[in-house]
PDB file of N, CA and C in Angstrom:
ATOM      1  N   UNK A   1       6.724   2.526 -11.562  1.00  0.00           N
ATOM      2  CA  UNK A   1       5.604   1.630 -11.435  1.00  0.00           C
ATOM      3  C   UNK A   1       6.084   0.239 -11.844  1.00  0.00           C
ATOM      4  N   UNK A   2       5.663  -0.920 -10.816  1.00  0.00           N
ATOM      5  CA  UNK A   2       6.221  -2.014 -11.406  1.00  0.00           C
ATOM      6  C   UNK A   2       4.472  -2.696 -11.731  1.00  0.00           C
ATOM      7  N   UNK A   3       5.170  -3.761 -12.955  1.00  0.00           N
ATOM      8  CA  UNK A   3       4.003  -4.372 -13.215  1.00  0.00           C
ATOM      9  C   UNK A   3       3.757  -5.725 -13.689  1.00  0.00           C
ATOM     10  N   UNK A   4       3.100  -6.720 -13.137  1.00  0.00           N
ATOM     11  CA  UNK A   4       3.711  -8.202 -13.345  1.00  0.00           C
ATOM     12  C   UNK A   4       1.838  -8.503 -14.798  1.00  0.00           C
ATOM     13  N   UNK A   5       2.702  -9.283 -15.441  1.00  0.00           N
ATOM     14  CA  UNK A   5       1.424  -9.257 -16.502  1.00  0.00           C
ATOM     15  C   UNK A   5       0.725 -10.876 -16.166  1.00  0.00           C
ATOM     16  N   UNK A   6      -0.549 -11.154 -16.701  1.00  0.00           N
ATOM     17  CA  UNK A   6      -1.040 -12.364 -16.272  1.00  0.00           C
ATOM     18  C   UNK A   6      -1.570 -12.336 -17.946  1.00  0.00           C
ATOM     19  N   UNK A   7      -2.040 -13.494 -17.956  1.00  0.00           N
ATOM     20  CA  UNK A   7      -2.799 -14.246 -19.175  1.00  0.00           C
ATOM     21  C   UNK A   7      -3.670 -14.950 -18.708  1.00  0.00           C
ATOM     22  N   UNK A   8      -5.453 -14.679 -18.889  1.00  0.00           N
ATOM     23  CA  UNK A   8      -6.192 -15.611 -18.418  1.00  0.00           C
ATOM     24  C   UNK A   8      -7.173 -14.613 -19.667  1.00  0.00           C
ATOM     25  N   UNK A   9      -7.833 -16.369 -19.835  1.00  0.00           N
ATOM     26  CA  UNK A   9      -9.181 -16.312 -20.766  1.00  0.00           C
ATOM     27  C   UNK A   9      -8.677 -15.744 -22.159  1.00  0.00           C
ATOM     28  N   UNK A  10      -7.185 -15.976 -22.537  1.00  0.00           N
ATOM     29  CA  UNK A  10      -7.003 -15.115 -23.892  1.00  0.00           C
ATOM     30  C   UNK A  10      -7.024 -13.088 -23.932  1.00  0.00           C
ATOM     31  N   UNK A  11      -7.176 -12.788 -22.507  1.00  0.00           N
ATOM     32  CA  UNK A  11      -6.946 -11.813 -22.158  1.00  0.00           C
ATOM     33  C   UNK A  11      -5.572 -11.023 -21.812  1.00  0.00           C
ATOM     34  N   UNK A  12      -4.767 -10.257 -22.007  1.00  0.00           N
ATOM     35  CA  UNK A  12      -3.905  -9.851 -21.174  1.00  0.00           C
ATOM     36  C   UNK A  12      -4.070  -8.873 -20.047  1.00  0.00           C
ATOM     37  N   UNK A  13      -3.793  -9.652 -18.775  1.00  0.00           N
ATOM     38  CA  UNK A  13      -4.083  -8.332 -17.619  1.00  0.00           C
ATOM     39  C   UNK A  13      -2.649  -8.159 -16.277  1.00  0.00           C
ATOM     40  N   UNK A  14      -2.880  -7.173 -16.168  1.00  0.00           N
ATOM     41  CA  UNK A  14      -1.747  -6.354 -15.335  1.00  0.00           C
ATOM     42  C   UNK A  14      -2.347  -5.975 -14.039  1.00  0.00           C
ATOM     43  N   UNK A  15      -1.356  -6.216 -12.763  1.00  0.00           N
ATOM     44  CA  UNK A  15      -1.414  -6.418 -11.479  1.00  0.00           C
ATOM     45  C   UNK A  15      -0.379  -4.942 -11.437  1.00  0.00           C
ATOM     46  N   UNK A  16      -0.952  -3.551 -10.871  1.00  0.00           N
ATOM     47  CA  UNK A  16       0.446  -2.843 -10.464  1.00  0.00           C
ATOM     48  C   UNK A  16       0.895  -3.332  -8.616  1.00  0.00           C
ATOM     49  N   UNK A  17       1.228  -3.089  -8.400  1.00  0.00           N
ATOM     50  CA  UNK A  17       2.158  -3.426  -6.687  1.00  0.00           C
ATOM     51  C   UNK A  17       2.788  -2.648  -6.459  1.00  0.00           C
ATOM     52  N   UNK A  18       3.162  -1.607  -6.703  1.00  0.00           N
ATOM     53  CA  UNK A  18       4.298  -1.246  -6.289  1.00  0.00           C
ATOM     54  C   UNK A  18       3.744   0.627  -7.013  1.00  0.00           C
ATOM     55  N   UNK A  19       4.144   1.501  -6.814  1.00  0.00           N
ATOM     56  CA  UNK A  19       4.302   2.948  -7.285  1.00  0.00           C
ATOM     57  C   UNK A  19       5.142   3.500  -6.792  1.00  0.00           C
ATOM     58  N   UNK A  20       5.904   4.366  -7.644  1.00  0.00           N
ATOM     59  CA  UNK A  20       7.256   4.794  -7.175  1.00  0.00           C
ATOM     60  C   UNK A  20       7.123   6.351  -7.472  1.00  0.00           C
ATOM     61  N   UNK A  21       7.724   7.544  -7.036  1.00  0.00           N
ATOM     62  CA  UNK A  21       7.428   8.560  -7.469  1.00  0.00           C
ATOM     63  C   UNK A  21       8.379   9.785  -6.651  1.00  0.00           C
ATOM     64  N   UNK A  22       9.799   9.861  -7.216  1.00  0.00           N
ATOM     65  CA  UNK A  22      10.795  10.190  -6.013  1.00  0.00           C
ATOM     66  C   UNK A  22      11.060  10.141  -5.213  1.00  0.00           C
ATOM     67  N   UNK A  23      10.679  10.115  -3.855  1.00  0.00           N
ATOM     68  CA  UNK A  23      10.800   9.480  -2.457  1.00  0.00           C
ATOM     69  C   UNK A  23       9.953   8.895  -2.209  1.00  0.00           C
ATOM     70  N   UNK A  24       8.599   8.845  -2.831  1.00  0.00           N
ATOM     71  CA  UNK A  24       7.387   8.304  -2.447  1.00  0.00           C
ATOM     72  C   UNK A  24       7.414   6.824  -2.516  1.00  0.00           C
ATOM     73  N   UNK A  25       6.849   5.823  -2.261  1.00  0.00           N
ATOM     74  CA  UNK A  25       6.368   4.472  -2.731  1.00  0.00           C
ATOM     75  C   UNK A  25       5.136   4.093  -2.044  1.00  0.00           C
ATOM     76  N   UNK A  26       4.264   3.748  -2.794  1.00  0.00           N
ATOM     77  CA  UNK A  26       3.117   3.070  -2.712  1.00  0.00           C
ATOM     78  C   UNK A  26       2.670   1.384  -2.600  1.00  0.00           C
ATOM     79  N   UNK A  27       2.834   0.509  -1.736  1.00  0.00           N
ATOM     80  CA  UNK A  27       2.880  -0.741  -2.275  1.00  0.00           C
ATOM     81  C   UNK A  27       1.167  -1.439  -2.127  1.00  0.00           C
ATOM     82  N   UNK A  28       0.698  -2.064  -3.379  1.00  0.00           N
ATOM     83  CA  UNK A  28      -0.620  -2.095  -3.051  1.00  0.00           C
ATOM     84  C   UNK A  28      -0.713  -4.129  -2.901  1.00  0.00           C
ATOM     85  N   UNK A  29      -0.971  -4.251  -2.132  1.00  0.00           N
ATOM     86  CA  UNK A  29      -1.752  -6.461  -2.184  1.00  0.00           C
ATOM     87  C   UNK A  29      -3.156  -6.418  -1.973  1.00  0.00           C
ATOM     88  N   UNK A  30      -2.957  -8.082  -2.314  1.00  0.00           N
ATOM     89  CA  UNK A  30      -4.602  -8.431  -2.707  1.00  0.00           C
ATOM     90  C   UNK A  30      -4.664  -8.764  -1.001  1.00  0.00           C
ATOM     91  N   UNK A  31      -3.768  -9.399  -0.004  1.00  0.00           N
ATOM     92  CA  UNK A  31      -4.072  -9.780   0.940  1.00  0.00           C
ATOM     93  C   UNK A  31      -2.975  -9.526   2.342  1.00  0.00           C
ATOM     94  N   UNK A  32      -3.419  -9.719   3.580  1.00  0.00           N
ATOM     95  CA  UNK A  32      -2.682  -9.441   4.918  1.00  0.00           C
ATOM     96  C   UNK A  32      -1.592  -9.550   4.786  1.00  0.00           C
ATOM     97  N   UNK A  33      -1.345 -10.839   4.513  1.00  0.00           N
ATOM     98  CA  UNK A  33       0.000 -11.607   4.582  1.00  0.00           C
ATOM     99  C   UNK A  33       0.619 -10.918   3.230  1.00  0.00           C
ATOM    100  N   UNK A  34       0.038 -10.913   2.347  1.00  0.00           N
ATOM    101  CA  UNK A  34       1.106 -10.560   0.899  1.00  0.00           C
ATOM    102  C   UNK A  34       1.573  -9.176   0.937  1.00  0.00           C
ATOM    103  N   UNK A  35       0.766  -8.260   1.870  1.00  0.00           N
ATOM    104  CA  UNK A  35       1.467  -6.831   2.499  1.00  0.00           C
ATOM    105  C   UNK A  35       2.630  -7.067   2.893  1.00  0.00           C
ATOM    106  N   UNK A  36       2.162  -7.435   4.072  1.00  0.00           N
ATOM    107  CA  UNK A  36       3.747  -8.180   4.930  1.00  0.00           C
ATOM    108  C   UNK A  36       4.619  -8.764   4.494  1.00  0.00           C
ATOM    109  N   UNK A  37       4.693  -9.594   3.713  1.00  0.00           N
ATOM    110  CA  UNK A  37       5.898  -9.540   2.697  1.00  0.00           C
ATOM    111  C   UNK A  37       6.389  -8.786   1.757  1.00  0.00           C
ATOM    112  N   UNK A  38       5.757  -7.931   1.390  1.00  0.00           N
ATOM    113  CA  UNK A  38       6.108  -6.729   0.276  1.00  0.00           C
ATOM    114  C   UNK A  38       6.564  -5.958   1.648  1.00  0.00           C
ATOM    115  N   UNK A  39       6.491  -5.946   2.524  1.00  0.00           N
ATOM    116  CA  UNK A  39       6.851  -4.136   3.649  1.00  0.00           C
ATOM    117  C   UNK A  39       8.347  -5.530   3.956  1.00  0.00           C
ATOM    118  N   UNK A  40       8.524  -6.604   4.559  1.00  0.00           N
ATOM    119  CA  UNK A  40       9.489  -6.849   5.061  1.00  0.00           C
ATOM    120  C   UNK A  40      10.660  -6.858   3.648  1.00  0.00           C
ATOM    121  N   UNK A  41      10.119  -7.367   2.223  1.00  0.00           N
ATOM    122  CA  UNK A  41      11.075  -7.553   1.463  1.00  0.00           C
ATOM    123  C   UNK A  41      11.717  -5.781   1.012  1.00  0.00           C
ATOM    124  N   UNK A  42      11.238  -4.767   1.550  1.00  0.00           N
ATOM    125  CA  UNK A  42      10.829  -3.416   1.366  1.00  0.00           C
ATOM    126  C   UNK A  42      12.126  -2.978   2.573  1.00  0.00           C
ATOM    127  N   UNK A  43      11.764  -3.270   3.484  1.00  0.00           N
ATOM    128  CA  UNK A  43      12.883  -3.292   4.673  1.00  0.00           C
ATOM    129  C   UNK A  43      14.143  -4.268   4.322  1.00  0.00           C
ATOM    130  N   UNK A  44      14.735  -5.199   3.869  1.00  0.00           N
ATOM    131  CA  UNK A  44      15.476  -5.803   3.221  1.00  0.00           C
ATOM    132  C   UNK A  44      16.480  -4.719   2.182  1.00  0.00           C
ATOM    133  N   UNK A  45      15.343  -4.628   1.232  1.00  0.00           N
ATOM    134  CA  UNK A  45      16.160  -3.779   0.415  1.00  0.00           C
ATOM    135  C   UNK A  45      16.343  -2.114   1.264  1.00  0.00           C
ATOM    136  N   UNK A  46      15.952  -1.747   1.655  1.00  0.00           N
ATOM    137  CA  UNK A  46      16.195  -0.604   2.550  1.00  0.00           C
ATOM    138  C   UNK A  46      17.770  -0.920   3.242  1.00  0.00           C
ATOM    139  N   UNK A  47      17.766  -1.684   3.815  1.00  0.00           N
ATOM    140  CA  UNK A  47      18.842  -2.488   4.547  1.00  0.00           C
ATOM    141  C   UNK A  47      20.197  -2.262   3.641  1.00  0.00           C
ATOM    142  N   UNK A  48      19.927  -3.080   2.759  1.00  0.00           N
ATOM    143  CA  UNK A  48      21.023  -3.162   2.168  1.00  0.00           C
ATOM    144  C   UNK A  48      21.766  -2.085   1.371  1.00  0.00           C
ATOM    145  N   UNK A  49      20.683  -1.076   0.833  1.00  0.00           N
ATOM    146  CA  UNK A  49      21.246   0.333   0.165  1.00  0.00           C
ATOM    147  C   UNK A  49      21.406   1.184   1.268  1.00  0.00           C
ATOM    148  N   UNK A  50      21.376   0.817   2.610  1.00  0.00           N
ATOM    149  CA  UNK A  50      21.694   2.322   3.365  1.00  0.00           C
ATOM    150  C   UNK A  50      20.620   3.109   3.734  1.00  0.00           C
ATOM    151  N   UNK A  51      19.444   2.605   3.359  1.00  0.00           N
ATOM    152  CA  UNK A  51      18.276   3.956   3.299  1.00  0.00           C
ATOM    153  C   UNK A  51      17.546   4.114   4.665  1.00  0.00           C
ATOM    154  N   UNK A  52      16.329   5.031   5.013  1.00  0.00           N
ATOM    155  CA  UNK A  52      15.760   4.697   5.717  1.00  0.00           C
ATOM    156  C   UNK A  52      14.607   5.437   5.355  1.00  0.00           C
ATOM    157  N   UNK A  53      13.848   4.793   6.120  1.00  0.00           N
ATOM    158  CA  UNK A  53      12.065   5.055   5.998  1.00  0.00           C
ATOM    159  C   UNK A  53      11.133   5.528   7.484  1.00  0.00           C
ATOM    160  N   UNK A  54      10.604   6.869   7.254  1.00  0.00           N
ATOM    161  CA  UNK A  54      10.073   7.412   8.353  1.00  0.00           C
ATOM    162  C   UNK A  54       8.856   6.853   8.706  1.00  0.00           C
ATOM    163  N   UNK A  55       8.559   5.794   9.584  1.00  0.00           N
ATOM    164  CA  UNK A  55       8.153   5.367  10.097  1.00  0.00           C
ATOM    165  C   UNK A  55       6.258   5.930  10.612  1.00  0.00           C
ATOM    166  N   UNK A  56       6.902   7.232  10.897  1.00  0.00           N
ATOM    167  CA  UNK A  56       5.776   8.548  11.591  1.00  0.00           C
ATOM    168  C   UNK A  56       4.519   8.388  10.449  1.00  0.00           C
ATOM    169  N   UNK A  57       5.391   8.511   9.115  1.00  0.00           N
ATOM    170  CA  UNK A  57       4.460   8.716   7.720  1.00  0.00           C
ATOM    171  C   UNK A  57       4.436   7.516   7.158  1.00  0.00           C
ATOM    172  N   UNK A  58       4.818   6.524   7.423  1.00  0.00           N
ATOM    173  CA  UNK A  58       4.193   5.506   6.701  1.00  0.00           C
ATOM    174  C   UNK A  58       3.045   4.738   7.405  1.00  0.00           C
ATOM    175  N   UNK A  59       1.826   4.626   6.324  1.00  0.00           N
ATOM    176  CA  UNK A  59       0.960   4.408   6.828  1.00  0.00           C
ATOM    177  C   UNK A  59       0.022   3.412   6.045  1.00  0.00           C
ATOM    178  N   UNK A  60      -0.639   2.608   6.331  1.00  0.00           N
ATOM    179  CA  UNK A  60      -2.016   1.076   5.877  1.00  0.00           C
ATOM    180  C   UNK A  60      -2.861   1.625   5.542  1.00  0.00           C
ATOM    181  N   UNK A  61      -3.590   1.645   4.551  1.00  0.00           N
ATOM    182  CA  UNK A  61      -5.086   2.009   4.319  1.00  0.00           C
ATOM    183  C   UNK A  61      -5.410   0.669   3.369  1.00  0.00           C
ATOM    184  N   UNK A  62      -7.019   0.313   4.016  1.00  0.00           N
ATOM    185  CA  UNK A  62      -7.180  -0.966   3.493  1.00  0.00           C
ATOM    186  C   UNK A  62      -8.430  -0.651   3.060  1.00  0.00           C
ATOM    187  N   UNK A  63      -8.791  -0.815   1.437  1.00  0.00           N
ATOM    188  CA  UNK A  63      -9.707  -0.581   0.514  1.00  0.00           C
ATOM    189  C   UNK A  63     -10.816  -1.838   0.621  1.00  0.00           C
ATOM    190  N   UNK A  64     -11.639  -1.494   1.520  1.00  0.00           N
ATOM    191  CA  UNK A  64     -13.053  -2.439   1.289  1.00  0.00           C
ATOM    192  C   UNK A  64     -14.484  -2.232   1.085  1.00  0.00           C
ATOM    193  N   UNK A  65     -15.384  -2.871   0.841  1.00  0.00           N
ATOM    194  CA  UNK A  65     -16.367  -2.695   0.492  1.00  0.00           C
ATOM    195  C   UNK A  65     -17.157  -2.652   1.965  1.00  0.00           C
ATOM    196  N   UNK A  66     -17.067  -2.429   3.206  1.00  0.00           N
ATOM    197  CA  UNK A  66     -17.916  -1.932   4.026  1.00  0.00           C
ATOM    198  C   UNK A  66     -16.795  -2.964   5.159  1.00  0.00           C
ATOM    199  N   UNK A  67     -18.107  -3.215   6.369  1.00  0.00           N
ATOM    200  CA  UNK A  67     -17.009  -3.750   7.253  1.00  0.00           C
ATOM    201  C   UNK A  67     -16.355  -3.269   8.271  1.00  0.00           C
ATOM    202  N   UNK A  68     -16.016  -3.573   9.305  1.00  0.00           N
ATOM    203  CA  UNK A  68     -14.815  -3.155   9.974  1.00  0.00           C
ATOM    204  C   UNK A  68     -13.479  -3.786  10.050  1.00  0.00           C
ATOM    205  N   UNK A  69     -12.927  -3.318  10.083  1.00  0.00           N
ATOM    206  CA  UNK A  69     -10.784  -3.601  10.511  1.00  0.00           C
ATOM    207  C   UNK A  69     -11.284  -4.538  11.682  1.00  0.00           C
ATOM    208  N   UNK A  70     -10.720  -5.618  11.192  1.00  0.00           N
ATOM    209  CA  UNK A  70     -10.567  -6.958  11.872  1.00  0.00           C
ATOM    210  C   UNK A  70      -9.367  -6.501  13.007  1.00  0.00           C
ATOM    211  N   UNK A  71      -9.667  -7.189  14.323  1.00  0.00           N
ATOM    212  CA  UNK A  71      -8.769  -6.814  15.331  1.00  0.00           C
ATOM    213  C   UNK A  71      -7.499  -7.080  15.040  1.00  0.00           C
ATOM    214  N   UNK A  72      -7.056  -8.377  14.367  1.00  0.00           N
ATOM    215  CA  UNK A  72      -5.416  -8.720  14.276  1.00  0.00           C
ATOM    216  C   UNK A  72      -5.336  -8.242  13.471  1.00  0.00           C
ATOM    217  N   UNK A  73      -5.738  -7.174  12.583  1.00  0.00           N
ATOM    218  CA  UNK A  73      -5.074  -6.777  11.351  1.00  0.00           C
ATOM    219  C   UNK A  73      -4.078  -5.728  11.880  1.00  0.00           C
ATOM    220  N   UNK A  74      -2.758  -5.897  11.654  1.00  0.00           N
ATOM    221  CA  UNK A  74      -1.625  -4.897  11.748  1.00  0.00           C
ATOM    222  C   UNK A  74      -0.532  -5.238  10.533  1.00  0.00           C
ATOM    223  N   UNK A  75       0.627  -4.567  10.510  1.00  0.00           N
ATOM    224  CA  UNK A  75       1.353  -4.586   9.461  1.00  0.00           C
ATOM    225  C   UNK A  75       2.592  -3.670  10.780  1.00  0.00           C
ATOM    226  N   UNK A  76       3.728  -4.378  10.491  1.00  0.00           N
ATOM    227  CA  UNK A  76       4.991  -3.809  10.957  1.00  0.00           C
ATOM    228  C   UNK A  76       5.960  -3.641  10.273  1.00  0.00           C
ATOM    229  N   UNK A  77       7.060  -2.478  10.752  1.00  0.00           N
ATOM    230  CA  UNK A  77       8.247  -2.286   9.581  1.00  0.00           C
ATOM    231  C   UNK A  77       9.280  -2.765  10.375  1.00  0.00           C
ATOM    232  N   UNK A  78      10.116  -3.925  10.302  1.00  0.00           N
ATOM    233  CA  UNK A  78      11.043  -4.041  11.425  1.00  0.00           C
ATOM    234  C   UNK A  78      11.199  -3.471  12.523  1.00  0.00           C
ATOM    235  N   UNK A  79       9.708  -4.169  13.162  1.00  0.00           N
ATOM    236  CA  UNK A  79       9.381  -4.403  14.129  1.00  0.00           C
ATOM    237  C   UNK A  79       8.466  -3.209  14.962  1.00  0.00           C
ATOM    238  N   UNK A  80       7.958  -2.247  14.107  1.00  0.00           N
ATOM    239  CA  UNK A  80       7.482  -0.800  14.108  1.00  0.00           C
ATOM    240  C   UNK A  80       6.099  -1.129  13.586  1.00  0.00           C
ATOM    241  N   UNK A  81       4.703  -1.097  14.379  1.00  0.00           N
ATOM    242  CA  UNK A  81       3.181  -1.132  13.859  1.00  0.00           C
ATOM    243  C   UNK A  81       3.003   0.468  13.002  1.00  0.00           C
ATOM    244  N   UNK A  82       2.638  -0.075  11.797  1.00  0.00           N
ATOM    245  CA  UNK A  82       2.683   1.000  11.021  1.00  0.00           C
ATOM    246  C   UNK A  82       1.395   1.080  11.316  1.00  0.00           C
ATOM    247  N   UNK A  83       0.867   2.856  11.276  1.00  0.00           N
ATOM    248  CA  UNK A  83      -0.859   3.455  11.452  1.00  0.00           C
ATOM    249  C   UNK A  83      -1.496   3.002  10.319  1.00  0.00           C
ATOM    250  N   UNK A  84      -2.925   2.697  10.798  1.00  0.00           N
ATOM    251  CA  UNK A  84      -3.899   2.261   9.892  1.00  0.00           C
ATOM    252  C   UNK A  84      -4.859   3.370   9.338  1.00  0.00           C
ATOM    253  N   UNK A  85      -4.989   3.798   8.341  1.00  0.00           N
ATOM    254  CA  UNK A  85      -5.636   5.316   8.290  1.00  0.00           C
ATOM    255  C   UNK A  85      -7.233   5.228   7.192  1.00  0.00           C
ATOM    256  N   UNK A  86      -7.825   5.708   7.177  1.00  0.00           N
ATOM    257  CA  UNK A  86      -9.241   5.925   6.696  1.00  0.00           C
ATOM    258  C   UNK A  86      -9.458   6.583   5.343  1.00  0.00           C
ATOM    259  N   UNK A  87      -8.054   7.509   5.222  1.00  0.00           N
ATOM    260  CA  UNK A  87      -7.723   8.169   3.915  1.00  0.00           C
ATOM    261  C   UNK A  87      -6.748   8.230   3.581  1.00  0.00           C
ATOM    262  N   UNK A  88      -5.838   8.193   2.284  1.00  0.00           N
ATOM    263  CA  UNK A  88      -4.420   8.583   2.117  1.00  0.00           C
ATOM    264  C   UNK A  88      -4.428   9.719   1.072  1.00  0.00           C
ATOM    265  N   UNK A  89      -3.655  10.761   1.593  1.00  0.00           N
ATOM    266  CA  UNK A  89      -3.361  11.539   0.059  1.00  0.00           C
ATOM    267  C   UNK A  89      -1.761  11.059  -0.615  1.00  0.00           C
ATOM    268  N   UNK A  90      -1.695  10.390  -2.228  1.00  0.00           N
ATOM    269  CA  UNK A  90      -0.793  10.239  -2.313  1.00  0.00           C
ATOM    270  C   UNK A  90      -0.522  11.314  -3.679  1.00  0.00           C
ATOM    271  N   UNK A  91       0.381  12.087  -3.891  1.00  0.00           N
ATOM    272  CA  UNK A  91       0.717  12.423  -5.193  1.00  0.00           C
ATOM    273  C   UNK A  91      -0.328  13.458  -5.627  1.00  0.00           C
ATOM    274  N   UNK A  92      -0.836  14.062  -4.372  1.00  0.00           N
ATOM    275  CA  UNK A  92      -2.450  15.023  -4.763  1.00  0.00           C
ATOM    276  C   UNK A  92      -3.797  14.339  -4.619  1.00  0.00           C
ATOM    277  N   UNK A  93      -3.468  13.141  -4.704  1.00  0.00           N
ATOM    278  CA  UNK A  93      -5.072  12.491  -4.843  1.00  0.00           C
ATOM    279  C   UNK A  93      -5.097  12.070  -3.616  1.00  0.00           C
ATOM    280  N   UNK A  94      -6.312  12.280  -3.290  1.00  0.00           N
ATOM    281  CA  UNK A  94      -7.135  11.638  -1.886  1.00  0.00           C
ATOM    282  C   UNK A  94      -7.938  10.309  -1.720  1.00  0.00           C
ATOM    283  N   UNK A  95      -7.397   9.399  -0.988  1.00  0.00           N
ATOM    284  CA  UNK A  95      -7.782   7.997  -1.982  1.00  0.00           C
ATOM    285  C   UNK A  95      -9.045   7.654  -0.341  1.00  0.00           C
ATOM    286  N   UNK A  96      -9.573   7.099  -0.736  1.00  0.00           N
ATOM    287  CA  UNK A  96     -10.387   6.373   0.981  1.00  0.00           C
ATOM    288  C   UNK A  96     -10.591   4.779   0.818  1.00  0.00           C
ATOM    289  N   UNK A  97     -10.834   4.617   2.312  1.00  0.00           N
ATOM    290  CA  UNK A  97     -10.794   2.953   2.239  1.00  0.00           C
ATOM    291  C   UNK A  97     -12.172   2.443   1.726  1.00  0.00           C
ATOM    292  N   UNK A  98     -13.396   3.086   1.187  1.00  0.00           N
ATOM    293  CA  UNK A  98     -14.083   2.884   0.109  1.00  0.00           C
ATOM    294  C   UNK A  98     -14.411   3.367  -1.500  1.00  0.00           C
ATOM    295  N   UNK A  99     -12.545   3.770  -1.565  1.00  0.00           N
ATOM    296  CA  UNK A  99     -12.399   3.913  -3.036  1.00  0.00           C
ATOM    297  C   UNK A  99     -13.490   4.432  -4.085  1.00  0.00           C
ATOM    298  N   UNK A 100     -13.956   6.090  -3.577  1.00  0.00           N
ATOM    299  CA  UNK A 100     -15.034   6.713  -3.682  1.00  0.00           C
ATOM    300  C   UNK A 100     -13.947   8.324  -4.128  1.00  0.00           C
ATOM    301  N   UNK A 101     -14.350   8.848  -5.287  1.00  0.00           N
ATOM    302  CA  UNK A 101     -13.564   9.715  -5.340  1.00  0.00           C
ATOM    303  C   UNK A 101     -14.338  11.097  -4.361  1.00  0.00           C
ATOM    304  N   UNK A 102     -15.343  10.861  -4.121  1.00  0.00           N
ATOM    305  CA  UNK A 102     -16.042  12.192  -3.113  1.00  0.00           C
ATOM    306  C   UNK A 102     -15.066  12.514  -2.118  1.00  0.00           C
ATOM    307  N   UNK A 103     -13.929  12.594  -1.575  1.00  0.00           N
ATOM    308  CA  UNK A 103     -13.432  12.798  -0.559  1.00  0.00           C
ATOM    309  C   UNK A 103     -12.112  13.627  -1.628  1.00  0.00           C
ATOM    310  N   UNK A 104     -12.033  13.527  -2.789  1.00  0.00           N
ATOM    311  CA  UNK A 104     -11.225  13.838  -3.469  1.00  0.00           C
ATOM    312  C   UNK A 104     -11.724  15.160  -3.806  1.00  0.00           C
ATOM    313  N   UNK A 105     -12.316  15.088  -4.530  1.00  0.00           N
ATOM    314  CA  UNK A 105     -13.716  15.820  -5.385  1.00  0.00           C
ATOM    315  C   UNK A 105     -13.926  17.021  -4.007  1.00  0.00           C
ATOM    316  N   UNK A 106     -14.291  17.107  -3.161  1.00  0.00           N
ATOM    317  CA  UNK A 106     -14.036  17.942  -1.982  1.00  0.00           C
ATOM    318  C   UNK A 106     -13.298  19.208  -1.634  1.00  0.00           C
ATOM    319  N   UNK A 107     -11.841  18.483  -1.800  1.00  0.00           N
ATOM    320  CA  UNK A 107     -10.573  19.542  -1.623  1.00  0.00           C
ATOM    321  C   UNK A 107     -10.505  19.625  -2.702  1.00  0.00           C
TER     322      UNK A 107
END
């Protein structure tokens, strides 16, 4: 887990981005564009250690409060539209794009 710390209001607070969990990784942003730079700097380092990333299973889920998926919203992995999905299970947990554990709670 990486974790960048902030200081506001005499508070200390923590941003995670990133979850790591043996082959797994999770990368979470506040916005479109700041995805897309976390997946290309993600492909970078992929690059350079040799690795690779299955494409099939990597997948977008975007946590909002109602709404629909804006048409230009996509995200690519060198040069690959990664799927946009409605639920993710990561690590056992069943997460949804209204961050509701009932879909968890279920299975």
């Amino acid at each position: 887990m990486e974790i960048t710390e902030h200081q506001r209001y005499g508070i200390k607070l923590s941003k995670i981005f990133c979850l790591k969990f043996a082959d797994d990784v999770a990368i979470v942003a506040e916005s479109r564009l700041e995805l897309q730079e976390m997946i290309d700097c993600l492909a970078k380092y992929i690059i350079r250690n040799k690795l690779e990333i299955n494409t099939t299973k990597s997948q977008i889920m975007i946590f909002r409060n109602g709404g629909q998926k804006r048409k230009d919203e996509k995200w690519t992995y060198n040069g690959v539209e990664l799927a946009i999905v409605n639920s993710y299970k990561y690590l056992g947990f069943t997460f949804t794009t209204f961050n509701v554990m009932s879909e968890h709670v279920k299975q």
